[in-house]
Each structure stands twice: as C-alpha cells, then as structure tokens.
N, C-alpha and C. Protein backbone atom coordinates (compact mmCIF):
# COMPACT_ATOMS: atom_id res chain seq x y z
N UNK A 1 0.85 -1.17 0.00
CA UNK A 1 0.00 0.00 0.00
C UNK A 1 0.90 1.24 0.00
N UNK A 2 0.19 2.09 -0.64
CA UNK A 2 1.60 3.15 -1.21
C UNK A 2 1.35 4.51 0.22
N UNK A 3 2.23 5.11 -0.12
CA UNK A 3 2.05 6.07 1.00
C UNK A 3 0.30 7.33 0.84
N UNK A 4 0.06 7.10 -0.35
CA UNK A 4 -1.07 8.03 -1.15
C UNK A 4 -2.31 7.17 -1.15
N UNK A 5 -2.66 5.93 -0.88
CA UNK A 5 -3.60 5.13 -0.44
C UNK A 5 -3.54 5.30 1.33
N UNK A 6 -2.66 5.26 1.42
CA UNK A 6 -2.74 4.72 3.37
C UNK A 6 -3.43 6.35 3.55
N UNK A 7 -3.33 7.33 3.24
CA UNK A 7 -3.98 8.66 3.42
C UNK A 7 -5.48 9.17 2.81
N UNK A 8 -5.68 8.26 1.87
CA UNK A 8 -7.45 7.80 1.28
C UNK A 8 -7.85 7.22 2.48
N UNK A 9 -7.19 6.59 3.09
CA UNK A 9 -7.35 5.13 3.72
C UNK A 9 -8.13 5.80 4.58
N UNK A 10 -6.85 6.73 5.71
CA UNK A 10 -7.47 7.52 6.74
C UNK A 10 -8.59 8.39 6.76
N UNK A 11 -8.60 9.65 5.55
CA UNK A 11 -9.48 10.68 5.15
C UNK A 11 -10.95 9.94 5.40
N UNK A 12 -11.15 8.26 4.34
CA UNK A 12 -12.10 8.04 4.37
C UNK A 12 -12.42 7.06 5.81
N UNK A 13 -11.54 6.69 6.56
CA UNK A 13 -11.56 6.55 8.27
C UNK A 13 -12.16 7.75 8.31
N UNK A 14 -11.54 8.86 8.54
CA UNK A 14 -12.38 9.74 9.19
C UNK A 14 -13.77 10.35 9.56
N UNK A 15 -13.89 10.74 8.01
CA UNK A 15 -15.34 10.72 7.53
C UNK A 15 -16.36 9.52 8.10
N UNK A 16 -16.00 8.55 8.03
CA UNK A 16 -17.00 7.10 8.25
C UNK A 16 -17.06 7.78 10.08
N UNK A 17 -15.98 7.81 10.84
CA UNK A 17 -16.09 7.95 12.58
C UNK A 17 -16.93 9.51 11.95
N UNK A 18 -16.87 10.70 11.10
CA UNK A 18 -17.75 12.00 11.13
C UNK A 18 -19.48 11.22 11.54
N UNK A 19 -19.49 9.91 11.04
CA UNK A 19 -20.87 9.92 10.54
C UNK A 19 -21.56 8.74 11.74
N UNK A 20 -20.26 8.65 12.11
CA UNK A 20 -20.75 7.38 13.37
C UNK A 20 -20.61 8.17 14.47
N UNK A 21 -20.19 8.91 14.65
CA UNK A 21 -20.31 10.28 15.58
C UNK A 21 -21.87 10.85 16.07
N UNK A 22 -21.98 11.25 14.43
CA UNK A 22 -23.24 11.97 14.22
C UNK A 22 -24.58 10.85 14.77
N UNK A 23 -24.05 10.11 14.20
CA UNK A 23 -25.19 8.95 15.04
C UNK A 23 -25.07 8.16 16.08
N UNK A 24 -24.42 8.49 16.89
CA UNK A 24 -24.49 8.09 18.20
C UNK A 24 -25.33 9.33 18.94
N UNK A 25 -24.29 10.40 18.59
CA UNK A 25 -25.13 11.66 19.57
C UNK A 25 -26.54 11.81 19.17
N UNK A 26 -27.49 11.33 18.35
CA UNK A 26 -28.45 11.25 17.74
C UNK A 26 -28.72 10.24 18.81
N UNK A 27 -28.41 9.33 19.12
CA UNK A 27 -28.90 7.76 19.68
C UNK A 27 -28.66 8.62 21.22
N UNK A 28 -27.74 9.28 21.52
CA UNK A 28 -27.77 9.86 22.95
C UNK A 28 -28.67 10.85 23.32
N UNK A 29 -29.15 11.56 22.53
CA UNK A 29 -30.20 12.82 22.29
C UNK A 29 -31.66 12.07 22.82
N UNK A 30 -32.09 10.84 21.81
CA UNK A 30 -32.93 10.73 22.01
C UNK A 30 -32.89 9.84 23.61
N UNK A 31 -31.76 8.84 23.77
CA UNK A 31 -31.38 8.08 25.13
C UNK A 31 -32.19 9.64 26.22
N UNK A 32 -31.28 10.55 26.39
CA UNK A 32 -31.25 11.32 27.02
C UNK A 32 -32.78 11.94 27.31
N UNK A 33 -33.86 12.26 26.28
CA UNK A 33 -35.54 12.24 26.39
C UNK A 33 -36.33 10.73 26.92
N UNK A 34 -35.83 9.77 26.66
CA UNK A 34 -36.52 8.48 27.08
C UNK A 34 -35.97 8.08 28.71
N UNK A 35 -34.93 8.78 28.76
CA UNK A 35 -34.06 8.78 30.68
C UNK A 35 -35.40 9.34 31.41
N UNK A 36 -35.17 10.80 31.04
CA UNK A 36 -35.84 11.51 31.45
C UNK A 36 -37.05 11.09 31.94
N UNK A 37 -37.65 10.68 30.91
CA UNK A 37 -39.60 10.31 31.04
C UNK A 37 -39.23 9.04 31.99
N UNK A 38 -38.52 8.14 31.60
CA UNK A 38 -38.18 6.59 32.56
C UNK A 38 -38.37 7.36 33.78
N UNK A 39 -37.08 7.82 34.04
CA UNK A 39 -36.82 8.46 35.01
C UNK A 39 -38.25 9.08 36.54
N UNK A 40 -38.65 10.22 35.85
CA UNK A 40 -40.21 10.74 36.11
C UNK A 40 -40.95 9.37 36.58
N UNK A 41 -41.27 8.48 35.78
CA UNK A 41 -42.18 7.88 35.95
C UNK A 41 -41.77 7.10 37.14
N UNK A 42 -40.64 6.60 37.47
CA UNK A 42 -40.10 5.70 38.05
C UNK A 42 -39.65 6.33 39.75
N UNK A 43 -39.74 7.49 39.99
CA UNK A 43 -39.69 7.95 40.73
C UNK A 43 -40.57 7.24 42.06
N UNK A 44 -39.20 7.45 43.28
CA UNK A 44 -40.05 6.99 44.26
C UNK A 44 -40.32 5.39 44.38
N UNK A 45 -40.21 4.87 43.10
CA UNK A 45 -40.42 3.53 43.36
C UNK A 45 -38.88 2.73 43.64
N UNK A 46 -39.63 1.96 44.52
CA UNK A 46 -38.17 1.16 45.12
C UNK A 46 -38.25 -0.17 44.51
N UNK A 47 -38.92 -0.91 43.65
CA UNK A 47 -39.40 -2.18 43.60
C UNK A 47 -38.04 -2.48 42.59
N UNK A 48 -37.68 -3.88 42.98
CA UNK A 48 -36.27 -4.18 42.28
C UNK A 48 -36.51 -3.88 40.26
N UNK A 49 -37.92 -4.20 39.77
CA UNK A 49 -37.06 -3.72 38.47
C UNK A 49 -37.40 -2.62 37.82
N UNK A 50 -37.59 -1.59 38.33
CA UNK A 50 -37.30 -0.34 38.80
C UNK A 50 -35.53 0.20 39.27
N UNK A 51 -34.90 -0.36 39.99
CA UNK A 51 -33.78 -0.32 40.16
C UNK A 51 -33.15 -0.84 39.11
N UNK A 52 -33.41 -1.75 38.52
CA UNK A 52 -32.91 -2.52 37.28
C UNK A 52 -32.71 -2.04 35.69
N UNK A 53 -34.00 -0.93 35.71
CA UNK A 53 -34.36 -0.16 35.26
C UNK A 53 -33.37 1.31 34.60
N UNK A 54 -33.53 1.56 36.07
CA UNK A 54 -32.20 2.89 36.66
C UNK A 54 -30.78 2.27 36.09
N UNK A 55 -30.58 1.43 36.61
CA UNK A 55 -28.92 0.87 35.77
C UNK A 55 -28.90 0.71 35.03
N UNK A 56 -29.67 0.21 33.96
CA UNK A 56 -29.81 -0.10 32.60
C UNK A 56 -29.79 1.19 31.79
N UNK A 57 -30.60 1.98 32.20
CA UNK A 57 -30.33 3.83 31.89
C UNK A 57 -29.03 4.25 32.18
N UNK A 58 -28.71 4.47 33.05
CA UNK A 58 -27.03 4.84 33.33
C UNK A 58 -25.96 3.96 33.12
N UNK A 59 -26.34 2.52 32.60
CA UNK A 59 -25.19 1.97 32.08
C UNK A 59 -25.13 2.46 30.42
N UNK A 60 -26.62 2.35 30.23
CA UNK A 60 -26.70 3.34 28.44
C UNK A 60 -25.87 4.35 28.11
N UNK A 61 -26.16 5.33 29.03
CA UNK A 61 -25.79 7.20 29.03
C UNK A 61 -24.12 6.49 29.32
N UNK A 62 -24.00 6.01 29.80
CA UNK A 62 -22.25 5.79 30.10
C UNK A 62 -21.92 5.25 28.91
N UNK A 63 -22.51 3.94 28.29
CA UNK A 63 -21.87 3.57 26.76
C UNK A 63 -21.85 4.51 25.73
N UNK A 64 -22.45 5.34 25.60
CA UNK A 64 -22.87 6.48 24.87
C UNK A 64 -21.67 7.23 24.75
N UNK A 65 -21.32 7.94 25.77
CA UNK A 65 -20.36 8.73 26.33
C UNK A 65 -18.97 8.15 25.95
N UNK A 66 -18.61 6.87 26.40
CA UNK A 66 -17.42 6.05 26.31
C UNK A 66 -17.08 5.94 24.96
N UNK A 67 -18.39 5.36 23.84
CA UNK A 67 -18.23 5.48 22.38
C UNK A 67 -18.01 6.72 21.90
N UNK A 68 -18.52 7.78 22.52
CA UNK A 68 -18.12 8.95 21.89
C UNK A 68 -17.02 9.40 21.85
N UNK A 69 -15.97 9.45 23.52
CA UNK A 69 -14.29 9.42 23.53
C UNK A 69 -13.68 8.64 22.78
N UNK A 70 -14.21 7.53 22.31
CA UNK A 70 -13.58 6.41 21.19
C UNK A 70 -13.60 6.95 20.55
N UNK A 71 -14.32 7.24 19.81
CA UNK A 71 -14.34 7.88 18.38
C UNK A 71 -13.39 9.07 18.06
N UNK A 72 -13.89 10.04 18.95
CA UNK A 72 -12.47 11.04 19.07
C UNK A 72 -11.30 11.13 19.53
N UNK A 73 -11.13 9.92 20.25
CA UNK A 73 -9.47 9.06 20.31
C UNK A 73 -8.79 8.64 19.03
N UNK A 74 -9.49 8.03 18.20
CA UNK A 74 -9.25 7.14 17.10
C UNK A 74 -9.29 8.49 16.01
N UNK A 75 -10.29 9.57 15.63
CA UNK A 75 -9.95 10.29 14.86
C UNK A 75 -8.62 11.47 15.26
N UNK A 76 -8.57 11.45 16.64
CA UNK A 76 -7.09 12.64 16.96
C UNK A 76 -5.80 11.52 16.28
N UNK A 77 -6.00 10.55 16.90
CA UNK A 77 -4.83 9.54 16.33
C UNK A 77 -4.68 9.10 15.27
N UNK A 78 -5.77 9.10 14.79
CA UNK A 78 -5.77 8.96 12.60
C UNK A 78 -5.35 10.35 12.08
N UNK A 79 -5.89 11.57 12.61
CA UNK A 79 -5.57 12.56 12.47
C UNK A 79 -4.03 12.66 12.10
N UNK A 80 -3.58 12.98 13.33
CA UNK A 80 -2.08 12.94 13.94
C UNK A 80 -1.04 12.27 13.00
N UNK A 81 -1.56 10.82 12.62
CA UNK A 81 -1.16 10.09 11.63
C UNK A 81 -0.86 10.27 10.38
N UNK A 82 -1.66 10.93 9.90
CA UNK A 82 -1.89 11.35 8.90
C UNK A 82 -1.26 12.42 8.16
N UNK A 83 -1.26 14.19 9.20
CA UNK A 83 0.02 14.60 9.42
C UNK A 83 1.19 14.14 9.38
N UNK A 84 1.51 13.57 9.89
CA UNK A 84 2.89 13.04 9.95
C UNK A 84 3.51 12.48 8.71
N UNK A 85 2.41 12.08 7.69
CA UNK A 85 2.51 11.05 6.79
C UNK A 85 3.00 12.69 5.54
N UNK A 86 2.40 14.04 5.85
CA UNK A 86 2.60 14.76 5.24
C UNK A 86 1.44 15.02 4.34
C-alpha cells in the first residue's frame, strides 16, 4: 500500500467515525428524552425492576459517552497520523 492510499485510507476513516459520531449523539439525544420520562415515571419507586431499570439507563448514558471518547481518540490519532505522513 503506497504512502497516497494509506492517506485515502485515513481521510475516508475519518469521515466514516464524522458519521458514526453523528449517530451516536443522535442515539444519545434521544437516550437522554426516554431517561428523562423513565426516570419521572419511576420515581419513588423502590421495587427491584425499577432499580434494574435505573442501571440499565445509566449503564446506556455511560456507553454512549465512552463510544463517543472512542471515536475522538481514534480520529485525533488517525488525524495525527496522517500529518505526519505529510
């Protein structure tokens, strides 16, 4: 692979994480309105899946979050890469 492919390679890496980006925070947007209402409704109640409930929401909002630093780990470092490559 020549040095002028491995830099297609990345550009179009990039773009693909632009668009898997865009749709996660889309998938967190709406996560973030369906918390909410869960949330409300669930209030006050102690009954275990209700609690089950609650973690399953905040283990979401946390995957969300975690995929999103991925993504902008992997594009600073494709980035970076890429530079370098000139």
């Amino acid at each position: 692979m020549s040095i002028g492919e491995v830099k297609v390679a990345l550009d179009e890496s990039n773009y693909l994480l632009d668009q898997g980006r865009t749709m996660i925070e889309g998938v967190g947007t709406a996560l973030d309105e369906v918390a909410g209402l869960v949330l409300a409704t669930l209030h006050d109640t102690r009954r275990a899946e209700a609690e089950q409930a609650r973690k399953a929401i905040a283990d979401a909002v946390r995957e969300v979050k975690l995929t999103l630093r991925a993504i902008a780990a992997a594009q600073d470092n494709g980035n970076a890469y890429r530079k370098a490559l000139g």
